[in-house]
C-alpha atoms as a PDB file:
ATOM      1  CA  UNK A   1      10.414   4.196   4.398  1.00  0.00           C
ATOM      2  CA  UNK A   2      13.908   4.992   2.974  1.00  0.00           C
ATOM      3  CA  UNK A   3      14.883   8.144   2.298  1.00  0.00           C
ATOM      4  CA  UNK A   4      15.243  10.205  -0.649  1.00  0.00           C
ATOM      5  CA  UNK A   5      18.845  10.861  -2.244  1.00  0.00           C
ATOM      6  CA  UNK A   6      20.485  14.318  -1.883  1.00  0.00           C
ATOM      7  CA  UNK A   7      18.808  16.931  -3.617  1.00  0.00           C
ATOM      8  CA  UNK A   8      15.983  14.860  -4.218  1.00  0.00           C
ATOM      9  CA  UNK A   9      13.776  15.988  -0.991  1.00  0.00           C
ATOM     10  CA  UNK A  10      10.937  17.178  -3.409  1.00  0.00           C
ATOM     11  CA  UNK A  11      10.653  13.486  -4.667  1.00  0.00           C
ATOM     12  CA  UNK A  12       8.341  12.335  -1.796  1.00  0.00           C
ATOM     13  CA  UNK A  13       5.126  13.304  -2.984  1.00  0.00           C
ATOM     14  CA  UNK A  14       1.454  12.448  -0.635  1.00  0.00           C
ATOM     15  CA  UNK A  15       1.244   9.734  -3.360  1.00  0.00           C
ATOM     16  CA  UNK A  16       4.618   8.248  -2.456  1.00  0.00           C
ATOM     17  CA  UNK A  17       3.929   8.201   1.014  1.00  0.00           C
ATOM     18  CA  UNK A  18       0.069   7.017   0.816  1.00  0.00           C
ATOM     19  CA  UNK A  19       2.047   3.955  -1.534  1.00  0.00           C
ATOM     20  CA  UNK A  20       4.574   3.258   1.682  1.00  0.00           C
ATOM     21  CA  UNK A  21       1.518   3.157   4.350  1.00  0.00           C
ATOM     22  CA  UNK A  22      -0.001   0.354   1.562  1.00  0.00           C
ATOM     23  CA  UNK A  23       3.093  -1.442   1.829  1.00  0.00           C
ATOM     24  CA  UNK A  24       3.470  -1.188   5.444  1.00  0.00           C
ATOM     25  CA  UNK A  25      -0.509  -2.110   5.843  1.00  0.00           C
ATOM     26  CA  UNK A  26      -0.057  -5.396   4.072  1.00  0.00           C
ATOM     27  CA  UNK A  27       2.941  -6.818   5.278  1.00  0.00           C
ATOM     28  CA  UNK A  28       1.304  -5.908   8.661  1.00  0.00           C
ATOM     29  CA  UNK A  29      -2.247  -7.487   7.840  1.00  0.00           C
ATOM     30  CA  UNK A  30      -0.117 -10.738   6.613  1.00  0.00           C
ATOM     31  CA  UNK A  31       1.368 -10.819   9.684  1.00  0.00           C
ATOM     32  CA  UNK A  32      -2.224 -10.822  11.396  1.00  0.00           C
ATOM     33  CA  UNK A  33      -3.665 -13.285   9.367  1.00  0.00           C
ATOM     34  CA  UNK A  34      -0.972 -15.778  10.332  1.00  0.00           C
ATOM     35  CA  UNK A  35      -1.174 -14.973  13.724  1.00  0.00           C
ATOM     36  CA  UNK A  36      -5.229 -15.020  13.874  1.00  0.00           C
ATOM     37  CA  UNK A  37      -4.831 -18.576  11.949  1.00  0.00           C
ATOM     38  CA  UNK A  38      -2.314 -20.273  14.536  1.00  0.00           C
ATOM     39  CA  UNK A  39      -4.537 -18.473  17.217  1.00  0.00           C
ATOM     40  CA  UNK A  40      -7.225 -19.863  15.867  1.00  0.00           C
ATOM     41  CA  UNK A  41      -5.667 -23.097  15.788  1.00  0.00           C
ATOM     42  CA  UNK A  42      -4.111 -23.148  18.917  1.00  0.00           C
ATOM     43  CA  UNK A  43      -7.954 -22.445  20.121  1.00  0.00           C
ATOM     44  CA  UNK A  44      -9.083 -25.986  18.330  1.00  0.00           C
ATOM     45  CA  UNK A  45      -7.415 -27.301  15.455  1.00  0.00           C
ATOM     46  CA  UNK A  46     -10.682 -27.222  13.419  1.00  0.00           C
ATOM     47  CA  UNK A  47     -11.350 -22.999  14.354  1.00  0.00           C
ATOM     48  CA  UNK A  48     -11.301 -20.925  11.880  1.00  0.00           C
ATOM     49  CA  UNK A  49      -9.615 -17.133  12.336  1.00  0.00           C
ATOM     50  CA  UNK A  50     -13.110 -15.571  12.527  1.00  0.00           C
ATOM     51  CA  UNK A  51     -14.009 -17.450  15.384  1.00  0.00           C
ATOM     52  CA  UNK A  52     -10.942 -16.609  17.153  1.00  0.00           C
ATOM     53  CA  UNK A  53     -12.144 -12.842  16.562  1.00  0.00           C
ATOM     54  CA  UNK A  54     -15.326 -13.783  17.950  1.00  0.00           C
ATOM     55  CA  UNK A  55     -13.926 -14.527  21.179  1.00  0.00           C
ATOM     56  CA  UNK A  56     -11.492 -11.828  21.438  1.00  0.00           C
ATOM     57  CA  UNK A  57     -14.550  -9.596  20.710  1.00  0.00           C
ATOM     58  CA  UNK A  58     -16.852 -11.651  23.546  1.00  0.00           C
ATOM     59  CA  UNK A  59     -13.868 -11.644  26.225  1.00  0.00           C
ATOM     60  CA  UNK A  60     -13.567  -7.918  27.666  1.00  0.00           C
ATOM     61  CA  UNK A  61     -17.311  -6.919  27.511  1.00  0.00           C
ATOM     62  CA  UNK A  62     -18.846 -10.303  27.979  1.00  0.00           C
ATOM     63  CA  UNK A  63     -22.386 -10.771  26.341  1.00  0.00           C
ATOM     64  CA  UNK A  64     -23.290  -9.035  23.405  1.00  0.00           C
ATOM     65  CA  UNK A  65     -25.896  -8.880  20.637  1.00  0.00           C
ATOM     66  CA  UNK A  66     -24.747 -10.942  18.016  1.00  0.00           C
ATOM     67  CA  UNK A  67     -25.335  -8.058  15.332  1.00  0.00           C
ATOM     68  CA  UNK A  68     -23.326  -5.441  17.245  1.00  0.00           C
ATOM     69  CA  UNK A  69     -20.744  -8.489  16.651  1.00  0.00           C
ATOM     70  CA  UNK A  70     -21.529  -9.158  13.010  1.00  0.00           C
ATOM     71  CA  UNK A  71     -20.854  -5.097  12.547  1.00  0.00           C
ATOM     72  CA  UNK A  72     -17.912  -4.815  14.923  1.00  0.00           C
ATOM     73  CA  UNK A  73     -15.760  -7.155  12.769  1.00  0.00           C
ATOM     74  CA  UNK A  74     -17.485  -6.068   9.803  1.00  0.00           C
ATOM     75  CA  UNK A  75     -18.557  -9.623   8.547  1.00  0.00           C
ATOM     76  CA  UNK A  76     -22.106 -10.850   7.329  1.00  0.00           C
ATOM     77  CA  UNK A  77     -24.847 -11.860   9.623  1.00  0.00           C
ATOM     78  CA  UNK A  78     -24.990 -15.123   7.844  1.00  0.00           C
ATOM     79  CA  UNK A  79     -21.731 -15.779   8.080  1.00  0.00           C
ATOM     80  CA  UNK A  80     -21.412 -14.995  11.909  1.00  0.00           C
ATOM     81  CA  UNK A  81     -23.903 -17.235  12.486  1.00  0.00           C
ATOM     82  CA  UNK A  82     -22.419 -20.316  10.932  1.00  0.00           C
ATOM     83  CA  UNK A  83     -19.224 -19.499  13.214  1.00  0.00           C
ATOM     84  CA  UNK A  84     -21.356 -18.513  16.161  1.00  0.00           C
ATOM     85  CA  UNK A  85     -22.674 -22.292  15.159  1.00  0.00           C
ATOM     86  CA  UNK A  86     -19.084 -23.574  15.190  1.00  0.00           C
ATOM     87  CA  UNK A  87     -18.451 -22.133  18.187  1.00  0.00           C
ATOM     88  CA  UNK A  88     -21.700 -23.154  20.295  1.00  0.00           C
ATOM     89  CA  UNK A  89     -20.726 -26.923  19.083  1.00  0.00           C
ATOM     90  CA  UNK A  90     -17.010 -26.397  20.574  1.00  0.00           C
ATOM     91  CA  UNK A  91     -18.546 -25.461  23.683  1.00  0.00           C
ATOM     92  CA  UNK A  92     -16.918 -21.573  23.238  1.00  0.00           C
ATOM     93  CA  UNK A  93     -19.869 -20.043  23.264  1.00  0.00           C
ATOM     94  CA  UNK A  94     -23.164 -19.540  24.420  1.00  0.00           C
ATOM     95  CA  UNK A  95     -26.366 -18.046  22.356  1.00  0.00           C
ATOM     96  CA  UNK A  96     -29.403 -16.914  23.531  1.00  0.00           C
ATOM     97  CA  UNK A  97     -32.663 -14.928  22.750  1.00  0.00           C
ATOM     98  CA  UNK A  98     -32.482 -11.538  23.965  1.00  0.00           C
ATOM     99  CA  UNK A  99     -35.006 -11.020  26.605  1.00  0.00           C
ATOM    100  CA  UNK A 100     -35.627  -7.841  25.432  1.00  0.00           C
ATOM    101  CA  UNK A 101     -35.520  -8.061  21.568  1.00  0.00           C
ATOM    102  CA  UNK A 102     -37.250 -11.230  20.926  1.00  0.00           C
ATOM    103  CA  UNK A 103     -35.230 -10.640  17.496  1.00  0.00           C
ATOM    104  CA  UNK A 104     -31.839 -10.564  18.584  1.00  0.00           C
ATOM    105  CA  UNK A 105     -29.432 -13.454  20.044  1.00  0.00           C
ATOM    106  CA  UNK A 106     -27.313 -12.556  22.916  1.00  0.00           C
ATOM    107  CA  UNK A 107     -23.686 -14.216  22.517  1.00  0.00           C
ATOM    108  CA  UNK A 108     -21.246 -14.787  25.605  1.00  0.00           C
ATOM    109  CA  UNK A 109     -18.124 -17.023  25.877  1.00  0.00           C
ATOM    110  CA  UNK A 110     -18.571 -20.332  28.445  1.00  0.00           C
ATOM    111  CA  UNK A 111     -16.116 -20.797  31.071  1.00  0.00           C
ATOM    112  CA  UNK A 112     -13.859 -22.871  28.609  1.00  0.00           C
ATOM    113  CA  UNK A 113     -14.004 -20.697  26.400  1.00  0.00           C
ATOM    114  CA  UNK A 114     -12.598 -17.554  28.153  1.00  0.00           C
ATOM    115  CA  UNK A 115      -9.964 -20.474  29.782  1.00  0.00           C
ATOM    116  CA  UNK A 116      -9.124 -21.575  26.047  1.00  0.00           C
ATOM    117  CA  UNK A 117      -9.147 -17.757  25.034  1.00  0.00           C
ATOM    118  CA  UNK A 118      -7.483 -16.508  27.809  1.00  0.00           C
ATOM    119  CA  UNK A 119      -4.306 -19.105  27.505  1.00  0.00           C
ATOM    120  CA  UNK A 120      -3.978 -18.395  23.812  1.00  0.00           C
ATOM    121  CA  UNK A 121      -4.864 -14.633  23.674  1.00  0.00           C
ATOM    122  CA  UNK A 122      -1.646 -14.414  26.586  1.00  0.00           C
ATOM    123  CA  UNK A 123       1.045 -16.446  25.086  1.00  0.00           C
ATOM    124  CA  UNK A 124      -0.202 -14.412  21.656  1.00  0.00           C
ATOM    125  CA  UNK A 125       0.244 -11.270  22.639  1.00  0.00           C
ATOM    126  CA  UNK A 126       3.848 -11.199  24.093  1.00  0.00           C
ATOM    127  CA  UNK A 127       5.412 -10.560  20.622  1.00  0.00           C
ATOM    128  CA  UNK A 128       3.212  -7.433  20.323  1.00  0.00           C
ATOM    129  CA  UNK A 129       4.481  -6.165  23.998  1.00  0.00           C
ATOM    130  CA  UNK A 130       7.461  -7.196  23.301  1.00  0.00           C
ATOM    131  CA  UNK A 131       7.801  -4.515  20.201  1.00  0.00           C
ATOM    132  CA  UNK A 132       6.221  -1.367  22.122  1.00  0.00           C
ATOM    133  CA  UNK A 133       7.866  -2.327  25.289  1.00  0.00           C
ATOM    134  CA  UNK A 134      10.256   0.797  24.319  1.00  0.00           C
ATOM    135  CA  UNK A 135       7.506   2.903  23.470  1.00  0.00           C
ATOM    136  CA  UNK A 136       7.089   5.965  25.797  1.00  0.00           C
ATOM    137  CA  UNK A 137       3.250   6.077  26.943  1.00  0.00           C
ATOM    138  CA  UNK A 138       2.950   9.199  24.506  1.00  0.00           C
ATOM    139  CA  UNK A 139       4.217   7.084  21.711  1.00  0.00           C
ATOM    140  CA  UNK A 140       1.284   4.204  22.441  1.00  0.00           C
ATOM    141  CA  UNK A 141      -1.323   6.994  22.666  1.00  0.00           C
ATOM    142  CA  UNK A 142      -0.236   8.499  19.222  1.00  0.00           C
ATOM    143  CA  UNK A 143      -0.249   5.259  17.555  1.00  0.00           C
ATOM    144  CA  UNK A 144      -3.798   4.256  18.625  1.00  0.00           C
ATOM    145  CA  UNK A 145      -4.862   7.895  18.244  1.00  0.00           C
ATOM    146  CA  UNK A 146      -3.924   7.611  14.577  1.00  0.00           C
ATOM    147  CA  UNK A 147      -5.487   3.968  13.826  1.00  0.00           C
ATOM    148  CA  UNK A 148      -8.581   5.413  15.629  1.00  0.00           C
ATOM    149  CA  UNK A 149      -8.633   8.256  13.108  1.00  0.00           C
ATOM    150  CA  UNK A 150      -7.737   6.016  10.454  1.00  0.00           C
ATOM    151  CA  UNK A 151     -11.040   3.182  10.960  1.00  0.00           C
ATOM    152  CA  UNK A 152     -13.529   5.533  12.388  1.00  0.00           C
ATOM    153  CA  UNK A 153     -16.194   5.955   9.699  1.00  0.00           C
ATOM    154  CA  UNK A 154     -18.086   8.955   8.786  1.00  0.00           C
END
């Protein structure tokens, strides 16, 4: 955010400043969306970026109820399931009834697909390191603290 000329410190207004978090927001979702995409790609040329945030969401927990999915990234059921679809046919994933919710499928990555995940997700993640590397601890917390705060819903 630049700052204001001399004598004009009354000049940054909430407004202003909710305008600059925008700005910073979008060049910072671009940024994602070409990194999901190559992910995605680097995955199998013919993933998509949703299905590359299927697998990041399957990797640290392992199996999960493929609605708690469709609400974690926010996305329609329908839609999941086509890439859930995609993803079975790949050999990424796995889907299942849920023994106890005959209602519910149960979603888990296959061994290739935490291998495929796993060498993408690493080499993809060094540029983000890389920039908080000189972040104190504190500094990390706050950050996360404040994007918590910012995406929790009421």
């Amino acid at each position: 955010m630049t700052t204001p000329a001399a004598g004009d410190a009354g000049s940054i207004t909430f407004e202003s400043s909710v305008l600059e978090v925008e700005r910073q927001f979008s060049v910072m979702l671009a940024a994602a969306r070409r990194t999901f995409k190559d992910a995605a790609a680097a995955v199998h040329p013919s993933l998509q970026p949703l299905g590359y945030t299927v697998l990041m969401t399957l990797y640290p927990g392992g199996e999960r109820q493929q609605g708690s999915v469709a609400e974690a990234l926010q996305v329609d059921k329908a839609l999941l399931s086509r890439t859930v679809s995609q993803l079975e046919t790949l050999g990424l994933v796995v889907r299942r009834a849920d023994p106890s919710d005959g209602r519910a499928q149960l979603l888990d990555l296959t061994a290739e697909g935490r291998v495929r995940f796993e060498g993408v997700h690493t080499a993809k993640q060094s540029p983000l390191r890389d920039r908080l590397r000189d972040w104190s601890p504190a500094e990390l917390r706050n950050l996360s603290d404040l994007l918590h705060k910012l995406t929790e819903r009421d």
